[in-house]
N, C-alpha and C. Protein backbone atom coordinates (compact mmCIF):
# COMPACT_ATOMS: atom_id res chain seq x y z
N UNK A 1 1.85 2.87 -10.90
CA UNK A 1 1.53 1.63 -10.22
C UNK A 1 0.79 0.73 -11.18
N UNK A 2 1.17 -0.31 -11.09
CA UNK A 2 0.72 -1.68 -12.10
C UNK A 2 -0.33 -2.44 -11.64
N UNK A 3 -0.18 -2.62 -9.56
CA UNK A 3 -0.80 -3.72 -9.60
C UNK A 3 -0.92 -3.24 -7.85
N UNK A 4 -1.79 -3.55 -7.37
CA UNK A 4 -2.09 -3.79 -5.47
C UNK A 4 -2.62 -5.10 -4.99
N UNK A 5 -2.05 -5.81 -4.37
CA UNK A 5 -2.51 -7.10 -4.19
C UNK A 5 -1.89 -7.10 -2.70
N UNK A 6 -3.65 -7.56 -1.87
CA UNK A 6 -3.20 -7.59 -0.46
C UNK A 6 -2.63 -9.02 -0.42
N UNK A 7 -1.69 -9.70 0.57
CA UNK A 7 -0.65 -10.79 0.79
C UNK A 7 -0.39 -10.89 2.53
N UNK A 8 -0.89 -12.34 2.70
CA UNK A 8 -0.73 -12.51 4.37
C UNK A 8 0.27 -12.86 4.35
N UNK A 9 1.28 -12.17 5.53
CA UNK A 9 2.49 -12.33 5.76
C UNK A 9 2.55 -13.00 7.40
N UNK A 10 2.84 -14.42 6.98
CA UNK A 10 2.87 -15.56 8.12
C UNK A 10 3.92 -15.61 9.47
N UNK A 11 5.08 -14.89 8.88
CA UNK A 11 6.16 -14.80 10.14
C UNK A 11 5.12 -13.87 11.06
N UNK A 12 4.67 -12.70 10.92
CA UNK A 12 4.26 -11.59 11.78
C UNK A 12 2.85 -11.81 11.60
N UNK A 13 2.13 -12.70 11.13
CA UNK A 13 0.49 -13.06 11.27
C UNK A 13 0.19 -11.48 10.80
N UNK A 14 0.83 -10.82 9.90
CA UNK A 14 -0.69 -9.52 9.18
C UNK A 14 -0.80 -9.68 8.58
N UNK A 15 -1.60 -8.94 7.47
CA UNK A 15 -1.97 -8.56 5.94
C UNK A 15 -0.60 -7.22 5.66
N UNK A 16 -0.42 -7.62 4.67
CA UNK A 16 0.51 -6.01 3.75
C UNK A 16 -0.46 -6.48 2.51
N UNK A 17 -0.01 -5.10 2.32
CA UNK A 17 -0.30 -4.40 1.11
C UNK A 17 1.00 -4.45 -0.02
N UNK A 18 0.98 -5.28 -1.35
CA UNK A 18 1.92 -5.15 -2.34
C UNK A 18 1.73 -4.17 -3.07
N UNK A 19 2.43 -3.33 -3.39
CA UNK A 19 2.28 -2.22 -4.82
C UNK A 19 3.08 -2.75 -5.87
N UNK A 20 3.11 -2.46 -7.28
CA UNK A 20 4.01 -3.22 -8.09
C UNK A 20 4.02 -1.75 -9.20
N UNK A 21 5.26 -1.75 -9.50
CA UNK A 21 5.22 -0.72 -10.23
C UNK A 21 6.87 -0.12 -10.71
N UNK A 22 6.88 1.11 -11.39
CA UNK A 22 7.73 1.50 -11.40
C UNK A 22 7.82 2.91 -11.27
N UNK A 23 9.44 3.43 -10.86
CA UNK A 23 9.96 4.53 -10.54
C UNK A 23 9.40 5.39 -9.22
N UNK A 24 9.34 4.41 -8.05
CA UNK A 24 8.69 4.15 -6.72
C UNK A 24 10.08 5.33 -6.22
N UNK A 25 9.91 6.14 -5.41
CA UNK A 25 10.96 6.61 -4.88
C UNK A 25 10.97 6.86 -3.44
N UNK A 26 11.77 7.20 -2.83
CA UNK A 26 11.60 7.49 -1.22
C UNK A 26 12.54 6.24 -0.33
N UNK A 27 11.88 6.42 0.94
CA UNK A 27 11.66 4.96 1.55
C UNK A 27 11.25 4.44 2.41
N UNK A 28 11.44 3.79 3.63
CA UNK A 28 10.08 3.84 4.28
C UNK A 28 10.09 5.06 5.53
N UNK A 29 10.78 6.07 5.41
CA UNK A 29 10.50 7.10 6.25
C UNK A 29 9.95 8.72 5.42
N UNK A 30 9.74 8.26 4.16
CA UNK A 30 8.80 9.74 3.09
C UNK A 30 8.01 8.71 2.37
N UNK A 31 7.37 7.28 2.58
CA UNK A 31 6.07 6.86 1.55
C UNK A 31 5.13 6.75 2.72
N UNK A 32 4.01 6.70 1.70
CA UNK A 32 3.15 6.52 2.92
C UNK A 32 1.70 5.93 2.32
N UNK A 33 0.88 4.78 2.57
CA UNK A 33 0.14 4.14 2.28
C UNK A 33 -1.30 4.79 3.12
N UNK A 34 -1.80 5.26 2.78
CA UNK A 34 -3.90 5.44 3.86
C UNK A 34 -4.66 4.70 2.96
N UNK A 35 -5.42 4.06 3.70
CA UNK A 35 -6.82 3.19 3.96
C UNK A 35 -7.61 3.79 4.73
N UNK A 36 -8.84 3.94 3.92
CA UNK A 36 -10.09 4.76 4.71
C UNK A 36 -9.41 5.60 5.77
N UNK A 37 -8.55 6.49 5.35
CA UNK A 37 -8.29 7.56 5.88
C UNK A 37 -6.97 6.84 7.11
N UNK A 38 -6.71 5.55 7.10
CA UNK A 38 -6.12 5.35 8.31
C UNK A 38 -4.33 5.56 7.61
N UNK A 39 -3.64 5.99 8.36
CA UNK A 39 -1.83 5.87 7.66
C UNK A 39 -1.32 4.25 7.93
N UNK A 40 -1.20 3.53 6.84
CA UNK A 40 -0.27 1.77 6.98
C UNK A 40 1.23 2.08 6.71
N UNK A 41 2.06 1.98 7.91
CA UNK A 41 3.23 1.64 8.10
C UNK A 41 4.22 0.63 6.61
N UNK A 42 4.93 1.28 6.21
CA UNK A 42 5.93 0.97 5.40
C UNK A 42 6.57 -0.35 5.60
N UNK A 43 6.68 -1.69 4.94
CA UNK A 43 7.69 -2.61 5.61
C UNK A 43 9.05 -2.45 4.52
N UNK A 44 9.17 -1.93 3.46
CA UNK A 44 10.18 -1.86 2.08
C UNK A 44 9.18 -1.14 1.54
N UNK A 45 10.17 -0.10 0.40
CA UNK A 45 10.17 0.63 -0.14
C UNK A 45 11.36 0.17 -1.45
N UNK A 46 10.80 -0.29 -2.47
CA UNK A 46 12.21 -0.05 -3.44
C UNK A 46 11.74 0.56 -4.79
N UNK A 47 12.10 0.77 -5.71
CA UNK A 47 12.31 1.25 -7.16
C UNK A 47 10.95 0.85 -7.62
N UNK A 48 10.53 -0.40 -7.24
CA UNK A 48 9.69 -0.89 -8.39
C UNK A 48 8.44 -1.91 -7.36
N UNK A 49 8.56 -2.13 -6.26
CA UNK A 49 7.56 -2.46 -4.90
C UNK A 49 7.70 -1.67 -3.91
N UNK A 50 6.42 -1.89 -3.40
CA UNK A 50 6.11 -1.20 -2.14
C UNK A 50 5.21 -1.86 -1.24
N UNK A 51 5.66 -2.56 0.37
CA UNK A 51 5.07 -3.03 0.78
C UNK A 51 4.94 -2.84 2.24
N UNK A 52 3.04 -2.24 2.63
CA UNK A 52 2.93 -1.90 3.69
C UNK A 52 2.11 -2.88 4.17
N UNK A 53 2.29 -2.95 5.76
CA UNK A 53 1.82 -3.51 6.83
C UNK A 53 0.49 -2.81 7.14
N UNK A 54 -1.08 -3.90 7.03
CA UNK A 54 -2.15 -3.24 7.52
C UNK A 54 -2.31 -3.33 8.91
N UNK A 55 -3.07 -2.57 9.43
CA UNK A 55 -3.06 -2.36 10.88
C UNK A 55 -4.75 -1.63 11.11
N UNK A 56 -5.70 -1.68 12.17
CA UNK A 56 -6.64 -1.08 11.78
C UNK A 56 -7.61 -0.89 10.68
N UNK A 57 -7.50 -1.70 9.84
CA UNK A 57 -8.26 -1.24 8.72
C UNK A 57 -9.11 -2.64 8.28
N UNK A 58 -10.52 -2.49 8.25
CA UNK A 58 -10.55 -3.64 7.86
C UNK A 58 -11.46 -3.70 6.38
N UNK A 59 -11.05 -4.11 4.91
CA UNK A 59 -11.23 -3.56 3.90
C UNK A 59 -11.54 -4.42 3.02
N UNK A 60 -12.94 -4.77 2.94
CA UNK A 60 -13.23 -5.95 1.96
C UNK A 60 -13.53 -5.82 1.04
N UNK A 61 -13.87 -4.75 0.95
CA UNK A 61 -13.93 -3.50 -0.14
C UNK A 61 -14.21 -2.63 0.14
N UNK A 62 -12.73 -1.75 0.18
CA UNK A 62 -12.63 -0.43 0.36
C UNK A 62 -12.56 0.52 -0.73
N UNK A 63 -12.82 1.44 -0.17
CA UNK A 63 -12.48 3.16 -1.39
C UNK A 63 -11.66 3.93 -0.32
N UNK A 64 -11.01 4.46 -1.38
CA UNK A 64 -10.09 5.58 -0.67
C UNK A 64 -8.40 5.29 -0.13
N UNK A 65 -7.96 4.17 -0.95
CA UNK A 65 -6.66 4.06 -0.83
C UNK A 65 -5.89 4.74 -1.93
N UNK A 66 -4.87 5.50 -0.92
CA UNK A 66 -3.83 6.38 -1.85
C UNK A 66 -2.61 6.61 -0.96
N UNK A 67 -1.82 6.36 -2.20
CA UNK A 67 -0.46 6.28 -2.08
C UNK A 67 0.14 7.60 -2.36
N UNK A 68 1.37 8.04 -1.40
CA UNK A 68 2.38 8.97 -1.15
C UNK A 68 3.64 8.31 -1.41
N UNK A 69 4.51 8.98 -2.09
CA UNK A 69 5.79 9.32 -1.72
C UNK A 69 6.66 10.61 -1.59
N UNK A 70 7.86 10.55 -1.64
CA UNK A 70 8.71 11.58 -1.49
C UNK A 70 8.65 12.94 -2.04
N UNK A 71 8.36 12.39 -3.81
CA UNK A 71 8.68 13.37 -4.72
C UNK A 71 6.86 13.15 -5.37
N UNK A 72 6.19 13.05 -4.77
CA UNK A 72 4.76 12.81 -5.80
C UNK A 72 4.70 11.21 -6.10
N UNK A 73 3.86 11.09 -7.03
CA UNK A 73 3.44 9.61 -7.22
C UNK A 73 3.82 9.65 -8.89
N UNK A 74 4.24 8.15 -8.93
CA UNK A 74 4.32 7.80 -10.31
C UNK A 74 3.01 7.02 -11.17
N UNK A 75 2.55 7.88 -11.83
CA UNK A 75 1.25 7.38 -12.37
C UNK A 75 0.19 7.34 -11.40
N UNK A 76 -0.84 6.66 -11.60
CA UNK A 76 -1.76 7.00 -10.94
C UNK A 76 -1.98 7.05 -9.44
N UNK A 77 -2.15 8.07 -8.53
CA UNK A 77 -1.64 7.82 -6.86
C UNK A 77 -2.64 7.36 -6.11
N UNK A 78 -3.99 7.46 -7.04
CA UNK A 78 -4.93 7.05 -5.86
C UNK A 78 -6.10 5.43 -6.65
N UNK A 79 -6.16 4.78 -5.55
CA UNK A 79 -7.20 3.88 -6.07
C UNK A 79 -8.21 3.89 -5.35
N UNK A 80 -9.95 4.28 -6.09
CA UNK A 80 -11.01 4.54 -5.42
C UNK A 80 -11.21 2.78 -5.21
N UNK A 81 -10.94 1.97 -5.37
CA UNK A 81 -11.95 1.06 -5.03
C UNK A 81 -11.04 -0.22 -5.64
N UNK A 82 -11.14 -1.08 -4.18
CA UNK A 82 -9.80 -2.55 -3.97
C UNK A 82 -10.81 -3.27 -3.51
N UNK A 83 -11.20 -5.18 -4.06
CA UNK A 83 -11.62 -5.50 -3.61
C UNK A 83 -10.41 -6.33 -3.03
N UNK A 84 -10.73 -7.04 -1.55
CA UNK A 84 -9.66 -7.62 -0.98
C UNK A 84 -10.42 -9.12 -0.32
N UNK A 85 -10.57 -9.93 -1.00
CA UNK A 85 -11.39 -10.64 0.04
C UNK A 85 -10.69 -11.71 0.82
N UNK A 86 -11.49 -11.49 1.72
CA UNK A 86 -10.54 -12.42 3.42
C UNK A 86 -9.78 -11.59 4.15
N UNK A 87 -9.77 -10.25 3.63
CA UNK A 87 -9.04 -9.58 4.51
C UNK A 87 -9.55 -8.40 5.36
């Protein structure tokens, strides 16, 4: 993973979560995104992004986001500490 950048998504009024990266595998029924322990719903899954829908979580700076997929994680799977502000 390269990059996490939270992004308000205006059709459906939430926050997702962008991942940016490569050799992402799965899709959105074997990845799986937690925030402070909570599971965020998958909206796409491809090769090289990954973008989940937050729900419950409210993280202005959080610790403890880590990423799942299918086969393990590519490069680093967990990030102790996202600042997100406004969200």
């Amino acid at each position: 993973m390269t990059s996490l950048t939270p992004e308000w998504d205006q059709p459906s009024m939430t926050w997702t979560i962008k991942l940016q990266g490569t050799g992402f595998t799965g899709d959105q029924s074997t990845s799986e995104l937690s925030i402070l322990g909570k599971v965020q719903k998958p909206v796409a899954v491809l090769s090289t992004v990954a973008v989940f829908r937050v729900t419950d979580v409210y993280f202005g700076n959080a610790t403890n986001i880590n990423m799942y997929f299918d086969v393990g994680a590519p490069g680093p799977a967990t990030f102790r500490t996202m600042a997100a502000t406004g969200v």
